[in-house]
Protein backbone atom coordinates (compact mmCIF):
# COMPACT_ATOMS: atom_id res chain seq x y z
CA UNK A 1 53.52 117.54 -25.92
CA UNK A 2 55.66 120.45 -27.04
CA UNK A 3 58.31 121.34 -24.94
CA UNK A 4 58.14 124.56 -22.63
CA UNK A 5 59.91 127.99 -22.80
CA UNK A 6 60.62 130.88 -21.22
CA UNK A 7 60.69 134.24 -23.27
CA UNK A 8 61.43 131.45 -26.74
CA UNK A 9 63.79 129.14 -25.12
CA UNK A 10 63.56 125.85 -24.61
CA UNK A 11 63.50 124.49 -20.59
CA UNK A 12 65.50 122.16 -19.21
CA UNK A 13 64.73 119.98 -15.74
CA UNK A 14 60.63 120.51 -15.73
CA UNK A 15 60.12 119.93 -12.49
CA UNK A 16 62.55 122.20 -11.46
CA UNK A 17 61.33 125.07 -13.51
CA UNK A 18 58.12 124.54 -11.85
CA UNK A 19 59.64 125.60 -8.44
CA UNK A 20 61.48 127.91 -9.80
CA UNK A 21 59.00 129.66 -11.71
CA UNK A 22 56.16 129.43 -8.80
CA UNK A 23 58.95 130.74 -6.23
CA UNK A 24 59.30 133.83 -8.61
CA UNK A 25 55.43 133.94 -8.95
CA UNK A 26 55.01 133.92 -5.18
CA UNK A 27 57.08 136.75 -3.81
CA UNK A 28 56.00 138.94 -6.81
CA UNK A 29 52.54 138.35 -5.98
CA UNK A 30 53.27 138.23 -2.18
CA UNK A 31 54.60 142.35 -2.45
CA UNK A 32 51.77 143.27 -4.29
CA UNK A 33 49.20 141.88 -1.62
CA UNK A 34 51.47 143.08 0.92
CA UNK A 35 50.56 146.59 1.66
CA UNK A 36 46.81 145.82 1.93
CA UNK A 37 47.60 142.96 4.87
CA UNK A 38 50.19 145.15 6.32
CA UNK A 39 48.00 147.57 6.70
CA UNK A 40 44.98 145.16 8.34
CA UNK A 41 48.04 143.37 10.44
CA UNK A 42 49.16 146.83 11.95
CA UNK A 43 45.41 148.34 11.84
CA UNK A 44 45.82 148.66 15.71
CA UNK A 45 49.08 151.08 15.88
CA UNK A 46 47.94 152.47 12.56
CA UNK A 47 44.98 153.84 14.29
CA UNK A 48 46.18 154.84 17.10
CA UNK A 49 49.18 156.83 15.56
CA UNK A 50 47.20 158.06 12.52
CA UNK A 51 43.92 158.89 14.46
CA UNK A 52 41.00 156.94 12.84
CA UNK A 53 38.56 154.27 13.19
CA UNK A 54 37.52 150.89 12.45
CA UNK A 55 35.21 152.51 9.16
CA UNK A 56 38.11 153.63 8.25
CA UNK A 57 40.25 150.67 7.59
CA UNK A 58 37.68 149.17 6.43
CA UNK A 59 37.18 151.76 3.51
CA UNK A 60 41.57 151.65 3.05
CA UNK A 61 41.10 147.66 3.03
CA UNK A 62 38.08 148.24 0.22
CA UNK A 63 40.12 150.49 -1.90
CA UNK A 64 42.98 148.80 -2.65
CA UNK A 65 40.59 145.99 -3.74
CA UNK A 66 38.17 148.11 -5.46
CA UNK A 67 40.65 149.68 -7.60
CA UNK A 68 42.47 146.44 -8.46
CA UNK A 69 39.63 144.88 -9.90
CA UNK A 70 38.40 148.02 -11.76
CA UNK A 71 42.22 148.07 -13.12
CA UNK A 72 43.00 144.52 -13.84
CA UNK A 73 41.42 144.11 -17.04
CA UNK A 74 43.62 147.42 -18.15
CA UNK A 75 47.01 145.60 -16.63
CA UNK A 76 46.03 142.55 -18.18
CA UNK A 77 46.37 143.91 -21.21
CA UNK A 78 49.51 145.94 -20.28
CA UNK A 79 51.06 142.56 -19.60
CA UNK A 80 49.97 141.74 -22.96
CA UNK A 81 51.99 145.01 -24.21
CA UNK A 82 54.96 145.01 -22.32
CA UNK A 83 55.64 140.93 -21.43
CA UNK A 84 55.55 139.44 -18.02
CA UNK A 85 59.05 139.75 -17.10
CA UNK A 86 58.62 143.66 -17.39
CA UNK A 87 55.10 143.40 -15.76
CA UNK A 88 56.61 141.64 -12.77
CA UNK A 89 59.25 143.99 -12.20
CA UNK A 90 57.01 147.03 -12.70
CA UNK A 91 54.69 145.66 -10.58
CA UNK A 92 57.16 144.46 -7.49
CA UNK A 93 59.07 147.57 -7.80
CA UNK A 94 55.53 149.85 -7.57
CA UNK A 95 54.44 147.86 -4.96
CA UNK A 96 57.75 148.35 -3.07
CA UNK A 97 57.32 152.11 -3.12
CA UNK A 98 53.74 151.82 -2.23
CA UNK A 99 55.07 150.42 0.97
CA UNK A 100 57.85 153.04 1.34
CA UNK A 101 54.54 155.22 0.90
CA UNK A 102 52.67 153.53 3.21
CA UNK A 103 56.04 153.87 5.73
CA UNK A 104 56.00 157.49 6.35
CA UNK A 105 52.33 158.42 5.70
CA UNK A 106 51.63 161.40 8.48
CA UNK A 107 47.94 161.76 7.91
CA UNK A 108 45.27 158.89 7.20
CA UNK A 109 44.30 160.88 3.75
CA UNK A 110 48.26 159.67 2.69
CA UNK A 111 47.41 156.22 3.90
CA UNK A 112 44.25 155.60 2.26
CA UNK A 113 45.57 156.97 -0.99
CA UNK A 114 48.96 155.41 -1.42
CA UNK A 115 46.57 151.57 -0.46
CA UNK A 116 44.28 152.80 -2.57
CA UNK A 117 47.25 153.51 -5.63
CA UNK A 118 48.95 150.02 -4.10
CA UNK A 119 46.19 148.37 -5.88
CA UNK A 120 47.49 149.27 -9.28
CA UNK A 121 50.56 147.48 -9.08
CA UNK A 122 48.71 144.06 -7.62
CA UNK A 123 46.26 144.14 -10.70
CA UNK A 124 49.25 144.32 -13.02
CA UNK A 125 51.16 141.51 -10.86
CA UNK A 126 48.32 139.15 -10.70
CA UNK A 127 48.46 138.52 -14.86
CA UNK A 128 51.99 138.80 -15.35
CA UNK A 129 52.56 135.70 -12.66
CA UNK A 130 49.81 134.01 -14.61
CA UNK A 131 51.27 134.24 -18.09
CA UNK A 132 54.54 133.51 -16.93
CA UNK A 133 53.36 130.11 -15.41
CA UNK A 134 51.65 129.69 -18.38
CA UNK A 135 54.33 130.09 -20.78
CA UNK A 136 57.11 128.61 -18.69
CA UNK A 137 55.66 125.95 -17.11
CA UNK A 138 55.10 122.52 -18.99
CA UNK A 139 50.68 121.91 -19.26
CA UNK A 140 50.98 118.64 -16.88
CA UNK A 141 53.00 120.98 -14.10
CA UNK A 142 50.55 123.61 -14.44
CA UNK A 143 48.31 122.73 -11.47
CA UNK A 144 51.15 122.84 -9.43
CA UNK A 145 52.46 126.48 -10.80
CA UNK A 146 49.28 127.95 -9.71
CA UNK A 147 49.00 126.11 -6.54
CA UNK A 148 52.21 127.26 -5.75
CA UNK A 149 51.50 130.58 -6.94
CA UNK A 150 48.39 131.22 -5.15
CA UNK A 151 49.92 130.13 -2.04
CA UNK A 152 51.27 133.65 -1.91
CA UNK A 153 48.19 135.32 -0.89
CA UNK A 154 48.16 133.43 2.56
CA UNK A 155 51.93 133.43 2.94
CA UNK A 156 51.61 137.75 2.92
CA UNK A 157 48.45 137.20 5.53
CA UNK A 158 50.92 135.18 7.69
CA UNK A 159 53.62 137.47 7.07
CA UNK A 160 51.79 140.43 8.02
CA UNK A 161 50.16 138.70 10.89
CA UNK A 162 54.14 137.96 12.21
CA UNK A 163 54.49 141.50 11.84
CA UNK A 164 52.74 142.83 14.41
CA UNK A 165 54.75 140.60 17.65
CA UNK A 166 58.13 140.75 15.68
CA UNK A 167 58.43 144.32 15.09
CA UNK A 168 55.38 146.76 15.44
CA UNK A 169 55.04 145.72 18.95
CA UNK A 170 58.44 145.51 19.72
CA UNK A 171 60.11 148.99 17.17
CA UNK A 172 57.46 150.57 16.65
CA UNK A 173 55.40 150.02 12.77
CA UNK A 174 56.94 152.27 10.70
């Protein structure tokens, strides 16, 4: 079996890598899911502040998954393009700001379209966590890469879920 590398260099302590990698993997995906289970999590002061229904969220919810599988076969092959270390940083940083969007949205128009443009940056994230576990982590640690990566999805429900007693009940959402 041919050793792994990252980016054309060789890696050292396999195991380690593996956590290493799937940590990275993990809170880039986590961002990009973030805004979409932020949004769910909060749905309650979000409504009442912002003025709209149930349908509504719904359709926000929709959106941001609409448009990221429309755009992922487009930001796969961005990844492709630009590598995944650039793909992961665009994608965390866009995500980031889609929050920051998110954060001072005054009208639900704002709302649904920075979610909707928050999907962007999760389609991009998605393959550039993928090709980095594939290229950096050895093929018999590979199960565990993705496990570990995938986990991420959950950990942002949980997150967003802790949200709501921890601060949007307690300092308001935004």
């Amino acid at each position: 079996m041919p050793a792994a590398s990252v980016d054309g260099r060789p890696v050292t302590g396999r195991l380690a890598t593996t956590r290493v990698l799937g940590s990275v993997a993990v809170v880039v995906v986590g961002v990009c899911v973030s805004p979409v289970f932020l949004v769910g999590g909060l749905g309650v002061q979000l409504q009442q502040e912002l003025r709209f229904g149930a349908a509504t969220l719904g359709v926000a919810a929709a959106g941001f998954f609409a448009v990221a599988a429309v755009s992922s076969r487009v930001m796969g092959s961005v990844v492709e393009r630009i590598g995944y270390r650039r793909g992961m940083r665009l994608a965390a940083a866009s995500s980031s700001l889609c929050l920051l969007g998110l954060a001072v949205a005054p009208c639900t128009g704002w709302m649904l379209a920075v979610l909707w443009v928050a999907g962007l940056p999760n389609a991009l994230g998605q393959p550039a966590a993928n090709v980095m576990i594939t290229e950096g982590v050895p093929v018999r640690r590979r199960g565990l890469g993705f496990g570990v990566k995938q986990s991420a999805i959950p950990i942002a429900t949980l997150l967003a879920g802790i949200t709501v007693p921890l601060v949007a009940l307690t300092i308001g959402w935004r």
